[in-house]
Protein backbone atom coordinates (compact mmCIF):
# COMPACT_ATOMS: atom_id res chain seq x y z
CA UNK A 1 0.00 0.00 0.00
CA UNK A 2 1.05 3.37 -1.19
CA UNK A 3 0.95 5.76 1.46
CA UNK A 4 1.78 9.80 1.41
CA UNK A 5 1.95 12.19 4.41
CA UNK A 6 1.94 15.64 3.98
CA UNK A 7 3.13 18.44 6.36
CA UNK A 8 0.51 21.16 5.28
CA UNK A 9 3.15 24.14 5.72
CA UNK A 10 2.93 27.51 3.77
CA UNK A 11 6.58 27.39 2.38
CA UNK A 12 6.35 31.12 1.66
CA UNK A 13 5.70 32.06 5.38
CA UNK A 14 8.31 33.82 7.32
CA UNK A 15 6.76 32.44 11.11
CA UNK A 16 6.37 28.39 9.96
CA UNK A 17 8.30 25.88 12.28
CA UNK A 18 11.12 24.99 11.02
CA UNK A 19 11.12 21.48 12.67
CA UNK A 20 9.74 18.11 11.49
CA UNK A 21 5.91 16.93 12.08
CA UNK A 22 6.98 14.23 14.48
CA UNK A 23 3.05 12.79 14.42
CA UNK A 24 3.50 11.77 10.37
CA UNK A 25 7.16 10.21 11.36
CA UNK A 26 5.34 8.91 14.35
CA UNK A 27 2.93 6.92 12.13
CA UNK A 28 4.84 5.56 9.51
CA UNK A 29 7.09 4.08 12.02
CA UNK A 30 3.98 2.33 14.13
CA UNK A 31 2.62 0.74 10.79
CA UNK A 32 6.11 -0.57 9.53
CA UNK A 33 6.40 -1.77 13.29
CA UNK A 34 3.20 -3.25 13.31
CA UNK A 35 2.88 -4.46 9.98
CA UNK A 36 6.10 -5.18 8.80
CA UNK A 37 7.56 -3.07 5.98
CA UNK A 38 6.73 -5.36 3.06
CA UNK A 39 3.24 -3.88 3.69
CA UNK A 40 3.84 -0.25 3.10
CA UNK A 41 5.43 2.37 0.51
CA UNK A 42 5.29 5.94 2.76
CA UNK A 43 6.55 9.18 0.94
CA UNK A 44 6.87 11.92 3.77
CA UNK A 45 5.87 15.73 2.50
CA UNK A 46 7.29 17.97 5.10
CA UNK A 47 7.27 21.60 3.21
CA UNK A 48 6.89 22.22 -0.82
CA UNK A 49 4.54 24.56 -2.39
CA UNK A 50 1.16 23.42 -3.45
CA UNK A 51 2.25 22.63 -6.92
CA UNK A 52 5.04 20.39 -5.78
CA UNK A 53 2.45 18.92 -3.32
CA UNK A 54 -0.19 18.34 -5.96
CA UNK A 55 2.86 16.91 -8.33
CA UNK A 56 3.50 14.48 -5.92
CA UNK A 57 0.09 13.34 -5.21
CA UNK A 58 -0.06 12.81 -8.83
CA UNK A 59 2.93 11.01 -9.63
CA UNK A 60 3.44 8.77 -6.21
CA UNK A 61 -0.30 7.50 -7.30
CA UNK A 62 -0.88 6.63 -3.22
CA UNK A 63 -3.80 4.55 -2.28
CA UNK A 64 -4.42 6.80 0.73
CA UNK A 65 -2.88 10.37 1.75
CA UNK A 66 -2.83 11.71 5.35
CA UNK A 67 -2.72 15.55 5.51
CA UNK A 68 -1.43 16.99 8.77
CA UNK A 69 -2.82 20.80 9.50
CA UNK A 70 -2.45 23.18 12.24
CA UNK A 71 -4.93 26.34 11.98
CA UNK A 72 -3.31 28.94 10.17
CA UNK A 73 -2.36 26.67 7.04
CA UNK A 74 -6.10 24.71 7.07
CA UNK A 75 -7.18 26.60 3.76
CA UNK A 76 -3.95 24.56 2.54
CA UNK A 77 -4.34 21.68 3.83
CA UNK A 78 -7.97 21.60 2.36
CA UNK A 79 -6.56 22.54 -0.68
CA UNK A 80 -4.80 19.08 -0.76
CA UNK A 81 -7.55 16.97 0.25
CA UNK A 82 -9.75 18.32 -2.67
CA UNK A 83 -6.67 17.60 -4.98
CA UNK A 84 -6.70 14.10 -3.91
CA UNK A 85 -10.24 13.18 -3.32
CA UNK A 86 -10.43 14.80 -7.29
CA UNK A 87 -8.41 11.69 -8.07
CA UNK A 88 -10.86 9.22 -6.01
CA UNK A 89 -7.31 8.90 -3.43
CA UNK A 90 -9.44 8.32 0.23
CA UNK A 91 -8.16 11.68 2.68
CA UNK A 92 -7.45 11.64 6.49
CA UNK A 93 -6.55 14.64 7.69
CA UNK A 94 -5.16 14.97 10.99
CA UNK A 95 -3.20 17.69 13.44
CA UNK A 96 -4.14 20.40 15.67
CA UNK A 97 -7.20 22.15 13.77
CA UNK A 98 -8.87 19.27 12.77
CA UNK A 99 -8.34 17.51 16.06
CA UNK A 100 -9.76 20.32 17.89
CA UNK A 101 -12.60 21.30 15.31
CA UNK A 102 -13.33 18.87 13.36
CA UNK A 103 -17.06 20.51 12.18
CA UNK A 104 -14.97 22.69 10.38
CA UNK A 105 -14.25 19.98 7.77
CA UNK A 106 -16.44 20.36 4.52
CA UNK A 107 -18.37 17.70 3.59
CA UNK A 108 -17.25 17.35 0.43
CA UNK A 109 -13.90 16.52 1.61
């Protein structure tokens, strides 16, 4: 199974961590671990600009992409799940805003 992550970070901004999403290294690791990793095929998107993002999503061809969002970069990270879902690829988004709000997900996504 072809699996993508993406760190939904405005490459652009001037205030964006500069460190690692440690929850998308967190769960590749606990699938390989659990599953072995003959099951899986993660690619890991920690910064790029939505073209390079929506290149990727295109040409890696994943079965399922996980899209990791904290508030300020949401529009973003929505912008990627309606790239993918656009290609039938199933979405689960995950981080801080949709943790915390998760009625703020459109139901087309």
């Amino acid at each position: 199974m072809k699996i993508l992550l993406v760190n939904a970070i405005n490459p652009t901004s001037e205030v964006e961590t500069r460190y690692p999403n440690l929850g998308l290294g967190y769960l590749a690791s606990a699938l390989r671990s659990s599953f072995g990793n003959d099951h899986f095929d993660f690619k890991i998107i920690e910064r790029g600009s939505p073209d390079y993002v929506e290149r990727q999503i295109a040409e890696f061809n994943p079965n399922i992409v996980g899209i990791s969002s904290v508030t300020q970069n949401f529009n973003l990270a929505k912008k990627y799940a309606e790239f993918a879902k656009g290609k039938n690829i199933p979405v689960i988004m995950g981080g801080v805003h949709i943790s915390m709000l998760p009625q703020s997900m459109p139901k087309s996504v």
